[in-house]
Protein backbone atom coordinates (compact mmCIF):
# COMPACT_ATOMS: atom_id res chain seq x y z
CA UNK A 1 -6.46 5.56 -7.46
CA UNK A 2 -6.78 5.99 -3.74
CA UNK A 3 -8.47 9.27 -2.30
CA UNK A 4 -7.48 8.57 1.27
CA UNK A 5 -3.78 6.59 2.52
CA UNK A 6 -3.05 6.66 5.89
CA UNK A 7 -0.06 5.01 7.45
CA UNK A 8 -0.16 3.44 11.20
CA UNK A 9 1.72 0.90 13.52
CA UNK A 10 0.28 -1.75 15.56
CA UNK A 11 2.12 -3.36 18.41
CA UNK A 12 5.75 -2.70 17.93
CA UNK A 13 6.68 0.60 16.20
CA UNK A 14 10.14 -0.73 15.00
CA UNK A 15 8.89 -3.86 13.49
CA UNK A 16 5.12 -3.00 11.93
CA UNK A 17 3.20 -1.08 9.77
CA UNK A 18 -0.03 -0.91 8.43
CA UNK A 19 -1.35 0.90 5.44
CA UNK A 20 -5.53 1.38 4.44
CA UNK A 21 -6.85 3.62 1.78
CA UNK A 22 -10.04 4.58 0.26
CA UNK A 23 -10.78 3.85 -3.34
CA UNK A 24 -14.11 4.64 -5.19
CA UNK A 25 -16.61 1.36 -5.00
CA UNK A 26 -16.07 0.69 -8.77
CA UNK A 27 -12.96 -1.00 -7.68
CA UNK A 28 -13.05 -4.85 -7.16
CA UNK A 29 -9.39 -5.95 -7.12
CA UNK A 30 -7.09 -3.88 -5.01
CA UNK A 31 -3.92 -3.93 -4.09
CA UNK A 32 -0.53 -2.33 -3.11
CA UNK A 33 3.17 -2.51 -4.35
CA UNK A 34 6.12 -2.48 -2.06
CA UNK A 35 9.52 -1.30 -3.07
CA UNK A 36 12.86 -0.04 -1.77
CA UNK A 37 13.58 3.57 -3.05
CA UNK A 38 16.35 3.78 -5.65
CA UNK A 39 18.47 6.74 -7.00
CA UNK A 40 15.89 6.96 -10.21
CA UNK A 41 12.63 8.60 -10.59
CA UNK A 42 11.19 5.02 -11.87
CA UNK A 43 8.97 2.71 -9.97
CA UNK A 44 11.73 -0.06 -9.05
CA UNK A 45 11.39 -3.29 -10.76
CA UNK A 46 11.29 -5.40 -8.06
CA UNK A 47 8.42 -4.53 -6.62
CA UNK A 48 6.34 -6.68 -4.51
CA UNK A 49 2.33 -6.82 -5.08
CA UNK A 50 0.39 -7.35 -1.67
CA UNK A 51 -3.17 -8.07 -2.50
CA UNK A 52 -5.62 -5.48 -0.43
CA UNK A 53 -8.31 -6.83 1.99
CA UNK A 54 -11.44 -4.91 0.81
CA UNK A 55 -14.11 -4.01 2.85
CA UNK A 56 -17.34 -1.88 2.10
């Protein structure tokens, strides 16, 4: 789990986003899941996993 998410743009506020965290070093595969909100509390099931470019 992440410690540290912080959400920025880059170039064009109405078109980009970019989103880092910090994780503990232990982790060697990281990545995030993208989703439109829906009415329930559940995670939706369409998510899309984006693989995470790690850096030390």
């Amino acid at each position: 789990m992440p410690d540290r998410i912080v959400l920025t743009w880059t170039g064009d506020t109405t078109t980009t986003q970019t989103v880092t965290w910090r994780t503990s070093t232990d982790v060697s595969l990281a990545y995030c899941e993208i989703a439109e909100a829906e009415a329930g509390p559940q995670f939706p099931q369409r998510a899309r996993r984006v693989n995470a470019d790690t850096r030390a």
